[in-house]
PDB file of N, CA and C in Angstrom:
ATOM      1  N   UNK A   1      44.167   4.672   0.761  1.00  0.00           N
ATOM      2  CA  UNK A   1      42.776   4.501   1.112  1.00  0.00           C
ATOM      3  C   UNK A   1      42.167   5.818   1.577  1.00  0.00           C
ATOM      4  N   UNK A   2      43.057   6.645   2.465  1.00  0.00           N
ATOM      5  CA  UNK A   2      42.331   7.457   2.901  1.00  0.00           C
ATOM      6  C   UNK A   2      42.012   8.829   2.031  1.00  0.00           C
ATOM      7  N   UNK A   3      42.781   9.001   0.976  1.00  0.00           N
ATOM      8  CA  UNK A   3      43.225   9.612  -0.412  1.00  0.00           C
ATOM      9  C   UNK A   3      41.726   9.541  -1.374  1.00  0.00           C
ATOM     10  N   UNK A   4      41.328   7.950  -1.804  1.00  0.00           N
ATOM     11  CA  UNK A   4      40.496   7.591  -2.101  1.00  0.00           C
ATOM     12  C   UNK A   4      38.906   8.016  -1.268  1.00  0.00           C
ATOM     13  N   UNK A   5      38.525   8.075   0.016  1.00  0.00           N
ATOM     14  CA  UNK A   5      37.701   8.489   0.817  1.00  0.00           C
ATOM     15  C   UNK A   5      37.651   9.998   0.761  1.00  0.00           C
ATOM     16  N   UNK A   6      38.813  11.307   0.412  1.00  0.00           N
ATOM     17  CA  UNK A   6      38.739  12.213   0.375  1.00  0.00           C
ATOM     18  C   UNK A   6      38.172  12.780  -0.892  1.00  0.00           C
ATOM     19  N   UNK A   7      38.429  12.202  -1.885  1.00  0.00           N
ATOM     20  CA  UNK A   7      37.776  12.514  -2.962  1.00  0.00           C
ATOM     21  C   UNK A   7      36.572  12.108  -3.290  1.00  0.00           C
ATOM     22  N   UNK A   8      36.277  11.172  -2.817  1.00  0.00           N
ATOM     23  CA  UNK A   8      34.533  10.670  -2.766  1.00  0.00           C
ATOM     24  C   UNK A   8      33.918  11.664  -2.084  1.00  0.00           C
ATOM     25  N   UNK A   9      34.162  11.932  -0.785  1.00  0.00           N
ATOM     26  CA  UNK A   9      33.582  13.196  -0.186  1.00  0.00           C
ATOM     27  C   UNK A   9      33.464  14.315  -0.758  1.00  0.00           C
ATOM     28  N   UNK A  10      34.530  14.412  -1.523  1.00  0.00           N
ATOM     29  CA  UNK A  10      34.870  15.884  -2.398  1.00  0.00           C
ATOM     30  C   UNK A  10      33.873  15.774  -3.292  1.00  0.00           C
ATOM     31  N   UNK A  11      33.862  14.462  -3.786  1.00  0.00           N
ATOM     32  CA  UNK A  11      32.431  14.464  -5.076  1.00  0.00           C
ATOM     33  C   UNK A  11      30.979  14.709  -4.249  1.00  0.00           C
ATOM     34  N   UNK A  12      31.282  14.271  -3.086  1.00  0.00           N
ATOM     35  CA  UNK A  12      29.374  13.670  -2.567  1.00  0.00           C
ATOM     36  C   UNK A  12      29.469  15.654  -2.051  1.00  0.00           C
ATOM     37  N   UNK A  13      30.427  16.472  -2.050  1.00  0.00           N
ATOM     38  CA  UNK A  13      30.253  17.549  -1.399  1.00  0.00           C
ATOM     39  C   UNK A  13      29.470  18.624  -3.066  1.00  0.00           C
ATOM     40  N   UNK A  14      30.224  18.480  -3.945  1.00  0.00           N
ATOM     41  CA  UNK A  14      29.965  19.085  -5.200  1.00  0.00           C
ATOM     42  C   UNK A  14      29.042  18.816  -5.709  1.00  0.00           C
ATOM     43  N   UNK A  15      28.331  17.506  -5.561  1.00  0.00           N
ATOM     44  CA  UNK A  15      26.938  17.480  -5.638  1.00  0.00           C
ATOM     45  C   UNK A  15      25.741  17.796  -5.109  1.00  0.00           C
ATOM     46  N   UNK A  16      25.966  17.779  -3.799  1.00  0.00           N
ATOM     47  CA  UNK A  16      25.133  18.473  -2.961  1.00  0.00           C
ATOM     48  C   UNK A  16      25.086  20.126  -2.973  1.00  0.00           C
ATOM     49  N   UNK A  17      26.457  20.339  -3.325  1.00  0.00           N
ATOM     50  CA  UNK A  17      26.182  22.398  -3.851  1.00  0.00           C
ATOM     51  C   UNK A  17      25.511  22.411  -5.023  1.00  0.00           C
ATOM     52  N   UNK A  18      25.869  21.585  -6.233  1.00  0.00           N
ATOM     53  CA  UNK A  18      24.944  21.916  -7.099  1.00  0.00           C
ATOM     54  C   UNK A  18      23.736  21.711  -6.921  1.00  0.00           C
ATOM     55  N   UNK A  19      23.233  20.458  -5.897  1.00  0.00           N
ATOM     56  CA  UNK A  19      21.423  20.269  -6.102  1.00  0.00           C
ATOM     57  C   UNK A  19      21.477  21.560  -5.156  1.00  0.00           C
ATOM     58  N   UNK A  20      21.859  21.924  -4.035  1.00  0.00           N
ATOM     59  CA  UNK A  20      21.481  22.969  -3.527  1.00  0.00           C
ATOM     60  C   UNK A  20      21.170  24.677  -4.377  1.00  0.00           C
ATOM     61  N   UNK A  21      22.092  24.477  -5.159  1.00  0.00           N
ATOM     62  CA  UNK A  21      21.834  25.670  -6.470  1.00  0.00           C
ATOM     63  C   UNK A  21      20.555  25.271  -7.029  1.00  0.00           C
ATOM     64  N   UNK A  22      20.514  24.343  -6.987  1.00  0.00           N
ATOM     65  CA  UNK A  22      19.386  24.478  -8.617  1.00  0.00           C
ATOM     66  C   UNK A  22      18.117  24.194  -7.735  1.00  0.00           C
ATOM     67  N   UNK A  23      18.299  24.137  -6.697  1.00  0.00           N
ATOM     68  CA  UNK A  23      16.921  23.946  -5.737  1.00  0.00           C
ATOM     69  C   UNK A  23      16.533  25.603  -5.404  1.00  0.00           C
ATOM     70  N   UNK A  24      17.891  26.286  -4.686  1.00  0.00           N
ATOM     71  CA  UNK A  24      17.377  27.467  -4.939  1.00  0.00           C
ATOM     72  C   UNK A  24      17.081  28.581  -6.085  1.00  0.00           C
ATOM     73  N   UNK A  25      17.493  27.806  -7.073  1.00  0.00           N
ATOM     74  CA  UNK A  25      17.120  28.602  -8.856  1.00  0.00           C
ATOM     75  C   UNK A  25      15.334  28.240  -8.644  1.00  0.00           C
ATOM     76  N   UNK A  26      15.192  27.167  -8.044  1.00  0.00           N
ATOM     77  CA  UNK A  26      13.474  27.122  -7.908  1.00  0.00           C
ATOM     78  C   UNK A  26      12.994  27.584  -7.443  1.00  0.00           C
ATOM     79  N   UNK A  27      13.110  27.860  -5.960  1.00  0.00           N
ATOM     80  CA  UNK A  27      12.698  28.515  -5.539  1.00  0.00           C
ATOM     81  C   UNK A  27      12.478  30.201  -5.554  1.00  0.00           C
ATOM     82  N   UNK A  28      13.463  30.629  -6.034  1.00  0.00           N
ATOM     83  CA  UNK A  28      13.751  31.777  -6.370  1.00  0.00           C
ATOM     84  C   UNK A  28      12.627  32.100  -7.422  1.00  0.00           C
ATOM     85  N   UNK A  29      12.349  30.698  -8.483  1.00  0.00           N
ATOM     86  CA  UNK A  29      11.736  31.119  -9.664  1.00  0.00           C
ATOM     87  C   UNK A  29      10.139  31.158  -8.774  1.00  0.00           C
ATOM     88  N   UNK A  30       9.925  30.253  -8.200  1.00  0.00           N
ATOM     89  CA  UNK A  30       8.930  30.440  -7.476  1.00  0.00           C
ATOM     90  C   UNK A  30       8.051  32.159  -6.682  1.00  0.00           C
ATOM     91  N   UNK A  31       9.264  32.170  -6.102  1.00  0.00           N
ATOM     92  CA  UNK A  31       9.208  33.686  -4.914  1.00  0.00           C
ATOM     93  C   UNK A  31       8.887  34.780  -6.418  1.00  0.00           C
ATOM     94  N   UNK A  32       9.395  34.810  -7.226  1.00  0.00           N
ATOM     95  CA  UNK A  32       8.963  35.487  -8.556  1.00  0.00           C
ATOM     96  C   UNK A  32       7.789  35.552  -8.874  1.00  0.00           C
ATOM     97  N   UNK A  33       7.180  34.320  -9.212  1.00  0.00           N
ATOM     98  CA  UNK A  33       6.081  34.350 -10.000  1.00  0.00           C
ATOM     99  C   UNK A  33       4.971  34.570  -8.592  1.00  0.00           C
ATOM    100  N   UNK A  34       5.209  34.479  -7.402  1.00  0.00           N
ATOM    101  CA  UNK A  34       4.320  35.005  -6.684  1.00  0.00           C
ATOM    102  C   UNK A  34       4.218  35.829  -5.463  1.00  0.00           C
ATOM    103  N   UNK A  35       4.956  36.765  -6.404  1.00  0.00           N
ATOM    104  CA  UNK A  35       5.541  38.051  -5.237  1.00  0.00           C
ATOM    105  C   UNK A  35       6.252  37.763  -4.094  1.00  0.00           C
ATOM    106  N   UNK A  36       7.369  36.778  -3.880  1.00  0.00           N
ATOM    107  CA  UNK A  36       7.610  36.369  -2.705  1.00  0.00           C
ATOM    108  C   UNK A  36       7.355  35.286  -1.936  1.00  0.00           C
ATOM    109  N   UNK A  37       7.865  34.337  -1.296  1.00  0.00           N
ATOM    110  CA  UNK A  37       8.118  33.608  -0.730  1.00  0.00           C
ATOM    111  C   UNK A  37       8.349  33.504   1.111  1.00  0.00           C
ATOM    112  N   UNK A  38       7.812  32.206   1.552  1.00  0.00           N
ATOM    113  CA  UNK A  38       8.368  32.020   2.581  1.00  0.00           C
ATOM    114  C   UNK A  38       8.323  30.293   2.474  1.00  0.00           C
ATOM    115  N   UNK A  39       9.063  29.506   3.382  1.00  0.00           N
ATOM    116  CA  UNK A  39       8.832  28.221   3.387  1.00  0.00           C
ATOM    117  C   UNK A  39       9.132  27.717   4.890  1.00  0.00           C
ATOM    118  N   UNK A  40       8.621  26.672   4.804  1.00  0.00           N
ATOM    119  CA  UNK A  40       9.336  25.592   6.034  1.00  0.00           C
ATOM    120  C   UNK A  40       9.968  24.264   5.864  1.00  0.00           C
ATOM    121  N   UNK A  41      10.543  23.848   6.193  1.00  0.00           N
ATOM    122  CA  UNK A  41      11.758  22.492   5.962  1.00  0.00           C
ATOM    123  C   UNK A  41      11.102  21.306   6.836  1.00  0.00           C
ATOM    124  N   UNK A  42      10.421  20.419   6.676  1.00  0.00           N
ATOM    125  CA  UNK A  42       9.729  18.529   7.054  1.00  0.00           C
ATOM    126  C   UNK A  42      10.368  17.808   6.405  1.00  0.00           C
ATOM    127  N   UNK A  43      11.577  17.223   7.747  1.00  0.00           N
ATOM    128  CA  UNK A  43      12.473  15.925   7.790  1.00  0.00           C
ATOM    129  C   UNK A  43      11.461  14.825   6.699  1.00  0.00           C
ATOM    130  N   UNK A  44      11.669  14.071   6.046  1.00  0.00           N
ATOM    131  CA  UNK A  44      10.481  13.022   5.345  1.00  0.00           C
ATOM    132  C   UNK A  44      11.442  11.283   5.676  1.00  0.00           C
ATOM    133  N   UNK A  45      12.119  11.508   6.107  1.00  0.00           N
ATOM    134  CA  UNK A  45      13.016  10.371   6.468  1.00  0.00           C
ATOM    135  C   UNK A  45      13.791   9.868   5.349  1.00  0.00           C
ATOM    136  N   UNK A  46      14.223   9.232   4.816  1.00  0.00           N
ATOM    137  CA  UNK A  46      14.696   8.538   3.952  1.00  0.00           C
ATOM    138  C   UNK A  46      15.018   9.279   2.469  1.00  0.00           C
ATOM    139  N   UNK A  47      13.518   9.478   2.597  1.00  0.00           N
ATOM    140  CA  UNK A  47      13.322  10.102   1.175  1.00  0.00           C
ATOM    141  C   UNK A  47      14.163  11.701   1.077  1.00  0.00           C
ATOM    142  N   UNK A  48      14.386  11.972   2.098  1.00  0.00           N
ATOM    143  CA  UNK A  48      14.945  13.819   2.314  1.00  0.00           C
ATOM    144  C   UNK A  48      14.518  14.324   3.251  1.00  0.00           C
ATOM    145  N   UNK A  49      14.130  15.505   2.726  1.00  0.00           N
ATOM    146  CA  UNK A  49      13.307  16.452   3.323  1.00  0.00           C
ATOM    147  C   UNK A  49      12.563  17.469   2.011  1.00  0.00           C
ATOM    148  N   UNK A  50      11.263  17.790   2.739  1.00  0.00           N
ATOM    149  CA  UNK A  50      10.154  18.696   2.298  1.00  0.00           C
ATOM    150  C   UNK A  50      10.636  20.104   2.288  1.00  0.00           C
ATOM    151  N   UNK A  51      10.540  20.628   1.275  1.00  0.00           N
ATOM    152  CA  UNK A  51      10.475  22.124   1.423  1.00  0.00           C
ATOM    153  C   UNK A  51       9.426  23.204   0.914  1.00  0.00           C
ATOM    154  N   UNK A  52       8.792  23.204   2.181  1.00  0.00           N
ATOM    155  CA  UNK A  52       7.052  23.847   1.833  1.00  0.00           C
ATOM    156  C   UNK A  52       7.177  25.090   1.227  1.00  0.00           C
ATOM    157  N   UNK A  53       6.811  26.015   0.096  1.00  0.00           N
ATOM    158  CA  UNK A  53       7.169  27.272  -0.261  1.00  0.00           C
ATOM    159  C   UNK A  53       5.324  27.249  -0.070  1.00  0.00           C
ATOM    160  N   UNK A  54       5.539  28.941   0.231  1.00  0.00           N
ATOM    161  CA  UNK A  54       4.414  29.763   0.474  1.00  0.00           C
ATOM    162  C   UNK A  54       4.497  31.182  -0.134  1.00  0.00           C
ATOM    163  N   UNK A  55       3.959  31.929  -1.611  1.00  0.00           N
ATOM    164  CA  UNK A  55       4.026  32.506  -1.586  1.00  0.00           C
ATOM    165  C   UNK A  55       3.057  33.785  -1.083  1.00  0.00           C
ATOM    166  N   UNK A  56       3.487  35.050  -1.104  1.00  0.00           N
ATOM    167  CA  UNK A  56       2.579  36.164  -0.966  1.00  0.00           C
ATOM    168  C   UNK A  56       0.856  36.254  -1.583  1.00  0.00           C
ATOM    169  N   UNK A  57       0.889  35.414  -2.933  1.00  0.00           N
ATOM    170  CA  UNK A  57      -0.364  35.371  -3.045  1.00  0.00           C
ATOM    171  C   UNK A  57      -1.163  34.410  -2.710  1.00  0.00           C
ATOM    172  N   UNK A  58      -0.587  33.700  -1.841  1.00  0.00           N
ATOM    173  CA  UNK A  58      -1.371  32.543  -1.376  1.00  0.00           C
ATOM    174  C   UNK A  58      -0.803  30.919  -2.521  1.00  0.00           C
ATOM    175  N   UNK A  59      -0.485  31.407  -3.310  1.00  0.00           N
ATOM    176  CA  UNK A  59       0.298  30.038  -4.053  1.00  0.00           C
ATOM    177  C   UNK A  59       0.927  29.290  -3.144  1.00  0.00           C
ATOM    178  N   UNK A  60       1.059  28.014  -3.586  1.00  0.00           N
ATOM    179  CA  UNK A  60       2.073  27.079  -2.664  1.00  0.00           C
ATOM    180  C   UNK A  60       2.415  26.009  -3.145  1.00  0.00           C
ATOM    181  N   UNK A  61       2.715  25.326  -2.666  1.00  0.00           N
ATOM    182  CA  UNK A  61       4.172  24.366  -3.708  1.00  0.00           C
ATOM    183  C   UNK A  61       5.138  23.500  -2.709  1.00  0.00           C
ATOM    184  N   UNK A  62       5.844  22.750  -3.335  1.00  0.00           N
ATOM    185  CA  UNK A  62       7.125  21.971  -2.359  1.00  0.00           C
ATOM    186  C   UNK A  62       7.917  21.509  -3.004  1.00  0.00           C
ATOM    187  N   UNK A  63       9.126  21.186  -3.037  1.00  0.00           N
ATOM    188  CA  UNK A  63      10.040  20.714  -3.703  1.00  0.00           C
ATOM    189  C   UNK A  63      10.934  19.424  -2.412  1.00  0.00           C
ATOM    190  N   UNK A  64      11.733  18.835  -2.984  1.00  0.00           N
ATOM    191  CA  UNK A  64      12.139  17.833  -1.897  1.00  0.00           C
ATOM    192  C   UNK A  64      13.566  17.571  -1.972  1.00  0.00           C
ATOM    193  N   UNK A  65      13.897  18.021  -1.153  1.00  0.00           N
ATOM    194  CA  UNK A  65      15.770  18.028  -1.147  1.00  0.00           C
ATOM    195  C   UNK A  65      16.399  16.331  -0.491  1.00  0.00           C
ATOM    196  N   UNK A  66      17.526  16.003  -1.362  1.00  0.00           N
ATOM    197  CA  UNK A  66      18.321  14.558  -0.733  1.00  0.00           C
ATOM    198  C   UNK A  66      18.129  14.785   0.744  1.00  0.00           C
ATOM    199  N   UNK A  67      18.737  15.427   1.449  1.00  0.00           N
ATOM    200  CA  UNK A  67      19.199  16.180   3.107  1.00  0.00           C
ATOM    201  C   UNK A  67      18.382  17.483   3.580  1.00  0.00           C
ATOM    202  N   UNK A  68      18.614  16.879   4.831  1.00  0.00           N
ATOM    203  CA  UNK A  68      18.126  18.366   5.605  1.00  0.00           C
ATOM    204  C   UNK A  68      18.787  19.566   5.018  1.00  0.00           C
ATOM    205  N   UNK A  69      20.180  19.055   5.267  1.00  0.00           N
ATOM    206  CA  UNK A  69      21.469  20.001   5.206  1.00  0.00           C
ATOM    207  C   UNK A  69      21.332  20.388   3.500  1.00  0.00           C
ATOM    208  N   UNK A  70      21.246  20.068   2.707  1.00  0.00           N
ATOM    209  CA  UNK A  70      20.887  20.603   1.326  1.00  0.00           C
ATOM    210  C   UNK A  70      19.693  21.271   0.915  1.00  0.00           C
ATOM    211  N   UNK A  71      18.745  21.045   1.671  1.00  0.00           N
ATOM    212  CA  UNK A  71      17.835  21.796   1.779  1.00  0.00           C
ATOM    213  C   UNK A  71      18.052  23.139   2.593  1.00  0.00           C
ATOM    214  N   UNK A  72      18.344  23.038   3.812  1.00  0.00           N
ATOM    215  CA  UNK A  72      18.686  24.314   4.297  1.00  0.00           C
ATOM    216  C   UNK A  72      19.504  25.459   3.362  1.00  0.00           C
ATOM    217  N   UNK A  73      20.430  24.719   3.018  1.00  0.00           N
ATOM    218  CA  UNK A  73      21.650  25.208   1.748  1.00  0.00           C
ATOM    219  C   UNK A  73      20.614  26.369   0.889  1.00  0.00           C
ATOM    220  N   UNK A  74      19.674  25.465   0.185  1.00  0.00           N
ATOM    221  CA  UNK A  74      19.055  25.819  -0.645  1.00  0.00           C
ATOM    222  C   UNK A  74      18.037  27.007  -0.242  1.00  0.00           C
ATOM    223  N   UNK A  75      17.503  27.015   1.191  1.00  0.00           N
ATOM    224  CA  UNK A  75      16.641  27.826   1.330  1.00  0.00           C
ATOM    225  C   UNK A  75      17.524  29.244   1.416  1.00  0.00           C
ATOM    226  N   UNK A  76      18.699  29.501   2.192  1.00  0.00           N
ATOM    227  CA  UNK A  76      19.699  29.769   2.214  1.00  0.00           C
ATOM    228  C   UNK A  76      20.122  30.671   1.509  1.00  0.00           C
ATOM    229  N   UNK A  77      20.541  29.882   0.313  1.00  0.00           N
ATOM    230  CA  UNK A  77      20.965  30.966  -0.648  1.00  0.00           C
ATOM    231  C   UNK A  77      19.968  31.724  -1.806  1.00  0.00           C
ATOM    232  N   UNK A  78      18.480  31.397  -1.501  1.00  0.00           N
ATOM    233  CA  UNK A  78      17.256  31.332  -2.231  1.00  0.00           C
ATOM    234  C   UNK A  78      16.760  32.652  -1.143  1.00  0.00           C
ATOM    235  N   UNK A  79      17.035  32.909  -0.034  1.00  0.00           N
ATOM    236  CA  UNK A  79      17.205  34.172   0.629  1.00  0.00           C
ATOM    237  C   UNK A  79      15.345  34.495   1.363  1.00  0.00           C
ATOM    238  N   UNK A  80      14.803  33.050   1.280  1.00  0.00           N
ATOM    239  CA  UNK A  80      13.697  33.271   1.922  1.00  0.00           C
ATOM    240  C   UNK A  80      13.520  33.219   3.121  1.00  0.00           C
ATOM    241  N   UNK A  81      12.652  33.772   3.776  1.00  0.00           N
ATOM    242  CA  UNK A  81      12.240  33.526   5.416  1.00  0.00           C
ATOM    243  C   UNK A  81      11.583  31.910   5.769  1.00  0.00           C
ATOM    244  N   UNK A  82      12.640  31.680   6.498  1.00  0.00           N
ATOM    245  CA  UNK A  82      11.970  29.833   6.940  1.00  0.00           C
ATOM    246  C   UNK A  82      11.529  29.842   8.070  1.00  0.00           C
ATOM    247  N   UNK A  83      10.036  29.606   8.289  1.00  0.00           N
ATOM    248  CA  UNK A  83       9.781  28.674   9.392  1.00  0.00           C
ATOM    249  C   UNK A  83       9.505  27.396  10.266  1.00  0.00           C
ATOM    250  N   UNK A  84       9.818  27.585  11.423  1.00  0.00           N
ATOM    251  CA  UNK A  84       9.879  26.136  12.205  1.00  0.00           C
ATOM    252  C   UNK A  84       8.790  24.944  12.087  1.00  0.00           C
ATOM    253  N   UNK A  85       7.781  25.995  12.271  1.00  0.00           N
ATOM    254  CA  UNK A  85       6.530  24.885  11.964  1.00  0.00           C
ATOM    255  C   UNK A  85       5.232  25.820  10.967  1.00  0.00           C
ATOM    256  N   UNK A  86       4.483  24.849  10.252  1.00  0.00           N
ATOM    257  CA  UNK A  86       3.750  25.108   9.473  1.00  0.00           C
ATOM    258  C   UNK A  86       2.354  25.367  10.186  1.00  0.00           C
ATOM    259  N   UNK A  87       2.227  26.503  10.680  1.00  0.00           N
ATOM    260  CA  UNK A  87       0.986  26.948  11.666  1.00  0.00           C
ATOM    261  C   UNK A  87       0.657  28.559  11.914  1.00  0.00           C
ATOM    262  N   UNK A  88      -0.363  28.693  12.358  1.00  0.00           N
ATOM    263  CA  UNK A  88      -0.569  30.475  12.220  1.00  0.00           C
ATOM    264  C   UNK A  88      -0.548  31.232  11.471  1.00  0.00           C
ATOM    265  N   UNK A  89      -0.150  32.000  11.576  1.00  0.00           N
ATOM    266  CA  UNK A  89       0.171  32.954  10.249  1.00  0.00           C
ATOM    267  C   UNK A  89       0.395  32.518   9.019  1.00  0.00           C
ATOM    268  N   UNK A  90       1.529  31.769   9.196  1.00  0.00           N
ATOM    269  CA  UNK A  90       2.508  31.342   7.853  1.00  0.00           C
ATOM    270  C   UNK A  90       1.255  30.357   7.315  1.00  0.00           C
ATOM    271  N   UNK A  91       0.828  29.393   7.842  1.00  0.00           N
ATOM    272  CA  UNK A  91      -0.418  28.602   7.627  1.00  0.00           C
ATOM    273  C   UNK A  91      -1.839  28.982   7.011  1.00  0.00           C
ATOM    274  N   UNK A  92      -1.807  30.113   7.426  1.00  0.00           N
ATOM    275  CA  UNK A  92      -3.067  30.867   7.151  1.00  0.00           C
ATOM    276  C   UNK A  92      -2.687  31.734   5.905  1.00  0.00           C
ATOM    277  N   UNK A  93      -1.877  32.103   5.058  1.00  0.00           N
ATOM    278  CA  UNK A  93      -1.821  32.263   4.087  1.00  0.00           C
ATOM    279  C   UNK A  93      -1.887  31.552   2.693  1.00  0.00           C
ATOM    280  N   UNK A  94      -1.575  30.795   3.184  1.00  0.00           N
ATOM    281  CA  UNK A  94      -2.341  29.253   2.019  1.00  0.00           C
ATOM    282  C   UNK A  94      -3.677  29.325   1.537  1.00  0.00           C
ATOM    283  N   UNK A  95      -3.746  29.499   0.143  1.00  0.00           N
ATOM    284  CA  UNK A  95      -4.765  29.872  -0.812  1.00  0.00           C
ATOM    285  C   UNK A  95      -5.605  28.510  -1.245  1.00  0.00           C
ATOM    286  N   UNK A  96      -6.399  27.715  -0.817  1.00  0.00           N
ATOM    287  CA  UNK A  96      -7.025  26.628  -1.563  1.00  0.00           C
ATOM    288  C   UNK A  96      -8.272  26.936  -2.015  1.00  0.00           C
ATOM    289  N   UNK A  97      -8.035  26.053  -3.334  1.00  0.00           N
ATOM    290  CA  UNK A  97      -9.367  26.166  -4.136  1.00  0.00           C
ATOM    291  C   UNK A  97     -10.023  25.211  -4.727  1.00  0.00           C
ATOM    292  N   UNK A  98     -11.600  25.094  -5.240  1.00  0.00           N
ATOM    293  CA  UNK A  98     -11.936  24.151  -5.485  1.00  0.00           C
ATOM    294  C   UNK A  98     -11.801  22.400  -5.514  1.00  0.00           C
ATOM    295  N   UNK A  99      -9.983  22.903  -6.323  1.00  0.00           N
ATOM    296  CA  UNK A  99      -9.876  21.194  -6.699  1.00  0.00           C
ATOM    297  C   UNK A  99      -9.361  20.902  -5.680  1.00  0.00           C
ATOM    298  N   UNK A 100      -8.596  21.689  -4.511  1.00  0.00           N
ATOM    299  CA  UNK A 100      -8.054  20.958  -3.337  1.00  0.00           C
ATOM    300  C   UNK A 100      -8.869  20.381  -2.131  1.00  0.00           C
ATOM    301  N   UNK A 101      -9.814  21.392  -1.982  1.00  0.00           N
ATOM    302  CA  UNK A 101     -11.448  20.877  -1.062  1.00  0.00           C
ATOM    303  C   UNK A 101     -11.498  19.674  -2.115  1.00  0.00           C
ATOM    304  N   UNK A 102     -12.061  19.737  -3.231  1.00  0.00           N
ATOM    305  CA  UNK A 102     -12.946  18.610  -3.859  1.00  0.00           C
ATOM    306  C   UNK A 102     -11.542  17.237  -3.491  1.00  0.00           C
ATOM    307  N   UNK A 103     -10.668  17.085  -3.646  1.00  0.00           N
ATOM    308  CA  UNK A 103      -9.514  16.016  -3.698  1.00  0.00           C
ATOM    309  C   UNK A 103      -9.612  15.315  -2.242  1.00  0.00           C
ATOM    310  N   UNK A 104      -9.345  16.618  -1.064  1.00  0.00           N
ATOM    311  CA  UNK A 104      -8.860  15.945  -0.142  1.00  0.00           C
ATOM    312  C   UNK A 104     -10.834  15.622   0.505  1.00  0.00           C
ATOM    313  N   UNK A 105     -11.555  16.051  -0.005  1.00  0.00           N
ATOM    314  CA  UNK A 105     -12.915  15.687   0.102  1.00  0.00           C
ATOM    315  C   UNK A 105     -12.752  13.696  -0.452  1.00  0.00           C
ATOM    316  N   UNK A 106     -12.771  14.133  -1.296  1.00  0.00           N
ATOM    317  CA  UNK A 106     -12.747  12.631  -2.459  1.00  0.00           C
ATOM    318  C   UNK A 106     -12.144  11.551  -1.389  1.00  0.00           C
ATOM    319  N   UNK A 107     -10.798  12.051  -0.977  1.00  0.00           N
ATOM    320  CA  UNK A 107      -9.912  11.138  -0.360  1.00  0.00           C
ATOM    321  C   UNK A 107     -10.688  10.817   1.387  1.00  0.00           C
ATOM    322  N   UNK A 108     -11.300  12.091   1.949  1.00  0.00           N
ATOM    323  CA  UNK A 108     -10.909  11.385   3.298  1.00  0.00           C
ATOM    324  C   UNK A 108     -12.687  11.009   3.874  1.00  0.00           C
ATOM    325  N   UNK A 109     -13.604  11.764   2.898  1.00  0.00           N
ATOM    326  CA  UNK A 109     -15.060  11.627   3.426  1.00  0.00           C
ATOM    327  C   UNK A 109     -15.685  11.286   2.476  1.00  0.00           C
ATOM    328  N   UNK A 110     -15.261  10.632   1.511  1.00  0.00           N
ATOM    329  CA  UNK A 110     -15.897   9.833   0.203  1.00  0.00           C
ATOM    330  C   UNK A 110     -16.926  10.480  -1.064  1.00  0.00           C
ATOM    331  N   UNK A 111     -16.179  12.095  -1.043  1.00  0.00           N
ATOM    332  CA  UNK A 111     -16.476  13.039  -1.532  1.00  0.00           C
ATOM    333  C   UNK A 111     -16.559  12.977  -3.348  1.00  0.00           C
ATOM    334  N   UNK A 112     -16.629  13.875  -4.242  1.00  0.00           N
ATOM    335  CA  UNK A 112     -15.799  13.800  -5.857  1.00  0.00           C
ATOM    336  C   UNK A 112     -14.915  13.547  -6.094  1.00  0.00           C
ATOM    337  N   UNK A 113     -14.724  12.169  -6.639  1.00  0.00           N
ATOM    338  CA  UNK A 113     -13.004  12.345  -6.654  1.00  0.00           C
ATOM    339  C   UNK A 113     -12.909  13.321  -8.259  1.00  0.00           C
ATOM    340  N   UNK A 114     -11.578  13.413  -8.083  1.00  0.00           N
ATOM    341  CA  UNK A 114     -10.916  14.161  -9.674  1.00  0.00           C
ATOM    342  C   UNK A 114     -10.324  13.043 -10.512  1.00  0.00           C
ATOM    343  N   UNK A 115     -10.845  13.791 -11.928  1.00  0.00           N
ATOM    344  CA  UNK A 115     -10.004  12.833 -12.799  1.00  0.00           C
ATOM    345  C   UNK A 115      -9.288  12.961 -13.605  1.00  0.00           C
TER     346      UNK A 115
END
């Protein structure tokens, strides 16, 4: 039995390095196409966790890891600067345009929606 439990782990461990690879192959591809990267990591409960990317030109993006712990993995070996919370600085580099005013307009003050 306990033979059986070690190798399940061994599998649930090899999967989690690979999503952690190919999460940071994204990110990486990300930090590329916009000079660089930074992100922050939001627990989402159940579902994973959030991984906010921010690049240098104001681009931004998220991807969503099984685990905290696979996400970290990923930011990790993706070699970006993570922060704790999404505020100040790191916050203030976030580029929005048109369709994101017009959306979250649409959604919260009965603005244009998009179609």
């Amino acid at each position: 039995m306990a033979e059986t439990e070690q190798v399940e782990d061994s599998k649930k461990a090899a999967r989690a390095e690979r999503r952690a690879a190919k999460l940071a192959k994204e990110i990486g591809a990300f930090a590329q196409a916009h000079g660089g990267a930074e992100g922050q990591l939001a627990y989402i409960g159940h579902e994973g966790t959030r991984i906010v990317l921010v690049g240098e030109d104001g681009g931004w993006g998220d991807l969503v890891a099984p685990t905290y712990a696979v996400a970290q993995s990923a930011v990790e070996k993706a070699g970006i600067t993570v922060h704790e919370d999404f505020d100040g600085e790191f916050a203030a580099k976030v580029e929005t345009g048109p369709y994101e005013w017009s959306r979250m307009a649409g959604i919260q003050v009965g603005g244009p929606k998009n179609k």
